[in-house]
C-alpha atoms as a PDB file:
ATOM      1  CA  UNK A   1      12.020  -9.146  28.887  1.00  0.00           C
ATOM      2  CA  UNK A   2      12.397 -12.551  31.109  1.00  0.00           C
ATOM      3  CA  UNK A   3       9.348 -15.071  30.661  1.00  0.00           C
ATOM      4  CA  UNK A   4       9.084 -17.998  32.671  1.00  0.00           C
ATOM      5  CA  UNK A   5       6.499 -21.199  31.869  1.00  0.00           C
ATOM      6  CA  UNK A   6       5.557 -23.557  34.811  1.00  0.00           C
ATOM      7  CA  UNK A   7       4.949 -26.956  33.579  1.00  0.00           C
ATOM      8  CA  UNK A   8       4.398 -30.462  35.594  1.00  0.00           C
ATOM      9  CA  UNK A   9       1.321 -29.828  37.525  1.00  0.00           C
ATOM     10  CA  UNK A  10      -1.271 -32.461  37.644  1.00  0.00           C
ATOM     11  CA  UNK A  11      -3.635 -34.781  39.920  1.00  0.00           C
ATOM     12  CA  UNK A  12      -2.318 -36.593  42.555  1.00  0.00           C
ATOM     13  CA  UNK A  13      -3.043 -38.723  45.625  1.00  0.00           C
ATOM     14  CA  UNK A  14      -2.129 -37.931  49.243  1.00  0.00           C
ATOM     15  CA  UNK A  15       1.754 -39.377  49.734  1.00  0.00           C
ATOM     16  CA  UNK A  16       2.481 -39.328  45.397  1.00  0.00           C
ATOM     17  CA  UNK A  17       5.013 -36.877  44.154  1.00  0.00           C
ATOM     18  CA  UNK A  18       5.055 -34.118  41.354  1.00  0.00           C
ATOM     19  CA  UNK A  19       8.134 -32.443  39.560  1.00  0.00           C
ATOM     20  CA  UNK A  20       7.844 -29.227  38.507  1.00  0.00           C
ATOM     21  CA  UNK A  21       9.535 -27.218  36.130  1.00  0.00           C
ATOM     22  CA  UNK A  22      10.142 -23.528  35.139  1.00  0.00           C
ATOM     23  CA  UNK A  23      11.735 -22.474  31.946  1.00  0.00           C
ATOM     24  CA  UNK A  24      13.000 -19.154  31.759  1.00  0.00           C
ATOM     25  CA  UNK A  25      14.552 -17.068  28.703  1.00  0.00           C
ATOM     26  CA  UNK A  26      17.108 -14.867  28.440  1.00  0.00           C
ATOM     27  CA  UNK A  27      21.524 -15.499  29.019  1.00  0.00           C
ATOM     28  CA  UNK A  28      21.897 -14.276  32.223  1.00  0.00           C
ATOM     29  CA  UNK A  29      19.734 -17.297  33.690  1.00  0.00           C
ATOM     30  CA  UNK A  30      22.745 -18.125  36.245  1.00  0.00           C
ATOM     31  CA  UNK A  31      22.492 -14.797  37.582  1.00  0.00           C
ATOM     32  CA  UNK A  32      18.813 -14.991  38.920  1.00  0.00           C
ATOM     33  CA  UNK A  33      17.253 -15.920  42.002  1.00  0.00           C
ATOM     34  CA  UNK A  34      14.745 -17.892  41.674  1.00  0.00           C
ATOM     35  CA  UNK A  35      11.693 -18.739  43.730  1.00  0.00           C
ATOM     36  CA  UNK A  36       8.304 -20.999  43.814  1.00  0.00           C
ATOM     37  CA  UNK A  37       4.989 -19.454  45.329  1.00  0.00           C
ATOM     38  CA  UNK A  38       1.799 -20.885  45.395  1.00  0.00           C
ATOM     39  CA  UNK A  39      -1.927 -19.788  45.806  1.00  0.00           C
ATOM     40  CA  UNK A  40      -4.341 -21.757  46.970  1.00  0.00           C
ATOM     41  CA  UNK A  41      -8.245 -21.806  46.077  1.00  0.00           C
ATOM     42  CA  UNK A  42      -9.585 -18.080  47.869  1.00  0.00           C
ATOM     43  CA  UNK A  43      -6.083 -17.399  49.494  1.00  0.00           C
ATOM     44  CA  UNK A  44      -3.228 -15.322  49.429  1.00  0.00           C
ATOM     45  CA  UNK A  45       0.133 -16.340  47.566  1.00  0.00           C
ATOM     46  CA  UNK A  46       2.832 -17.953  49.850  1.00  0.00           C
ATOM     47  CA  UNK A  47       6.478 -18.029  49.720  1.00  0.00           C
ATOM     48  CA  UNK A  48       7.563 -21.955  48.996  1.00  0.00           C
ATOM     49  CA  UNK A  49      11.282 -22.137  47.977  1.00  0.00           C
ATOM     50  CA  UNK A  50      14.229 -20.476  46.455  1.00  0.00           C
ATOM     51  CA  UNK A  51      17.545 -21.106  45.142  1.00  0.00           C
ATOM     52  CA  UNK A  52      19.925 -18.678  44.445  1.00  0.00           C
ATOM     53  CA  UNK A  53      22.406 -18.101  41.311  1.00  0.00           C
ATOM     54  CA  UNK A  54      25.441 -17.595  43.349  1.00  0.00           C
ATOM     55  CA  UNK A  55      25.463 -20.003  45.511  1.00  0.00           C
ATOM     56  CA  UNK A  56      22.352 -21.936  44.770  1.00  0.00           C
ATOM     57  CA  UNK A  57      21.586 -21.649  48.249  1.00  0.00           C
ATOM     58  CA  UNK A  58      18.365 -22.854  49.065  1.00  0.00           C
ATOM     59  CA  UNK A  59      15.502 -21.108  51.715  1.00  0.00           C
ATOM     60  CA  UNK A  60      11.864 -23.358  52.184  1.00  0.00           C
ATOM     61  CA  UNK A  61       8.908 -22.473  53.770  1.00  0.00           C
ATOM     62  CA  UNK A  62       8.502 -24.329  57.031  1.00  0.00           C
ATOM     63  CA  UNK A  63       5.564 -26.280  55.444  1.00  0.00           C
ATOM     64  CA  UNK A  64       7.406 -27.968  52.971  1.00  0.00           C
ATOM     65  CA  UNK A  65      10.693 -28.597  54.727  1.00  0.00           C
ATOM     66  CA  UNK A  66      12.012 -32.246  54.366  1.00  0.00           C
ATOM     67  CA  UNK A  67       9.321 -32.658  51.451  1.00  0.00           C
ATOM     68  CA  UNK A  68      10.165 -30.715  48.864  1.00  0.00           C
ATOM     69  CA  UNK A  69      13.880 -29.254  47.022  1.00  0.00           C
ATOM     70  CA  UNK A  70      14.150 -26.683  44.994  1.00  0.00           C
ATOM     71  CA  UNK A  71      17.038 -27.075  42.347  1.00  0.00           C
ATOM     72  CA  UNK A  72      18.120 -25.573  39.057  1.00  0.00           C
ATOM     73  CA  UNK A  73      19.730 -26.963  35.882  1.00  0.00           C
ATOM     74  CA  UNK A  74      21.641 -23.196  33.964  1.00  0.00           C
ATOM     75  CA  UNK A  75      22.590 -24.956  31.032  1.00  0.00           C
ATOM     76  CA  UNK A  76      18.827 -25.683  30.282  1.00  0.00           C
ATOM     77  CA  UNK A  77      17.628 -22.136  32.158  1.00  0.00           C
ATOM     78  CA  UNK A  78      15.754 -23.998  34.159  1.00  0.00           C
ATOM     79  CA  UNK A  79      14.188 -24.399  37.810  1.00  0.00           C
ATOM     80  CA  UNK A  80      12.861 -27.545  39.713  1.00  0.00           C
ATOM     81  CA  UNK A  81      10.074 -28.423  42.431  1.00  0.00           C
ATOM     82  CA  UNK A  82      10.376 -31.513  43.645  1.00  0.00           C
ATOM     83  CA  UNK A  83       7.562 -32.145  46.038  1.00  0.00           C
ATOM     84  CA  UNK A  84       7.659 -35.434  47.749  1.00  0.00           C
ATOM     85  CA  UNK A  85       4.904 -36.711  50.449  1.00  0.00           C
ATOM     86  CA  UNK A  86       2.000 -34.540  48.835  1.00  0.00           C
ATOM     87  CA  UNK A  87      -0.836 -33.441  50.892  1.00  0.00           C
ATOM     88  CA  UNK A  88      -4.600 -32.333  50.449  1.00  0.00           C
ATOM     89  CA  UNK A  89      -3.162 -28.922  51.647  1.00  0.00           C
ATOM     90  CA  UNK A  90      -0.633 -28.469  48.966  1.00  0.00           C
ATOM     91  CA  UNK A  91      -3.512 -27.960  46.336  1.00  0.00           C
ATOM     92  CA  UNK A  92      -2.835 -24.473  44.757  1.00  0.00           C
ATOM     93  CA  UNK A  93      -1.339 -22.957  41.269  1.00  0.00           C
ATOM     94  CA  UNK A  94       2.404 -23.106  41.826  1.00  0.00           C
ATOM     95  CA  UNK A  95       4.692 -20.121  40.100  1.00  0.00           C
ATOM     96  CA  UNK A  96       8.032 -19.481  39.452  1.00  0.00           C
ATOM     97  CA  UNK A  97       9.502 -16.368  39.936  1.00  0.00           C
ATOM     98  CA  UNK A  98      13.242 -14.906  39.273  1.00  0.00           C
ATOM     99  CA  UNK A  99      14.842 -11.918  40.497  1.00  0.00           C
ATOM    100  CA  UNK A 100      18.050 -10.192  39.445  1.00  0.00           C
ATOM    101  CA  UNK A 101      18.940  -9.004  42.422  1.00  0.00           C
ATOM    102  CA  UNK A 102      18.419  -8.931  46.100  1.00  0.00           C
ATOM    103  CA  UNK A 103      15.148  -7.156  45.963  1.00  0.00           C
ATOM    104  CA  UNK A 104      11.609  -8.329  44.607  1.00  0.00           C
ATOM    105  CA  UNK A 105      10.980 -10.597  42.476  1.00  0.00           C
ATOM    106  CA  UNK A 106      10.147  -8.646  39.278  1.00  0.00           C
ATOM    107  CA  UNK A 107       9.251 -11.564  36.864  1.00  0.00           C
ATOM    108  CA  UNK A 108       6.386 -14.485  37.014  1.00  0.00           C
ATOM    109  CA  UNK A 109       5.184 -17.207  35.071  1.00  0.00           C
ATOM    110  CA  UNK A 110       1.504 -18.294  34.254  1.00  0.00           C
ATOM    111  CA  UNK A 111       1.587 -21.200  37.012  1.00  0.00           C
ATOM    112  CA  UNK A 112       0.577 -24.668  37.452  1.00  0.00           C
ATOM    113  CA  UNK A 113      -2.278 -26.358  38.990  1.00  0.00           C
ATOM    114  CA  UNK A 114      -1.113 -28.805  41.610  1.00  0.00           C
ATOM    115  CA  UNK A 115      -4.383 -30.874  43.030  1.00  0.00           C
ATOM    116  CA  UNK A 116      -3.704 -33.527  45.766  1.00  0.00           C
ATOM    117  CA  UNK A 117      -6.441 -35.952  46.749  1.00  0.00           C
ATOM    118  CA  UNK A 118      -7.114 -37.418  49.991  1.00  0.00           C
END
């Protein structure tokens, strides 16, 4: 029912910035949590951010605290990265993911390479 399309990725150097976005469909946009995850090259997927669509409360991982916000825009259904201070580490495929509720998050987009050079 909800689809979601990461866009934004790209190649960076160590210290440049990237903006990602994540458009999702449906009219109950407002309504969703919403979340970033990433997967790195042979690893697991990690939590990264989330807003929420009460509130827009916002939770980070402790790895990208001070460097990147999470932030959403409901008239355009849509969800932001902004990742400041890039490093080598942060290379991965970033999703977005929205929930409806307080329990898993039951919808994912395709993701978005994120490479950062040293």
């Amino acid at each position: 029912q909800v689809q979601l399309v990461e866009s934004g990725g790209g190649l960076v150097q160590a210290g440049d910035s990237l903006r990602l976005s994540c458009a999702a469909s449906g009219h109950t946009f407002s309504l969703y949590r919403m979340g970033w995850f990433r997967r790195a090259p042979g690893k697991e997927r990690r939590f990264v951010a989330s807003i929420s669509g009460v509130s827009n409360s916002t939770v980070y991982a402790d790895f990208v605290k001070g460097r990147f916000t999470i932030s959403r825009d409901n008239a355009k259904n849509t969800v932001y990265l902004q990742m400041n201070s890039l490093k080598p580490e942060d290379t991965a495929v970033y999703y977005c993911a929205g929930s409806t509720s307080s329990g898993p998050y039951g919808y994912w987009g395709q993701g978005t390479q994120v490479t950062v050079s040293e």
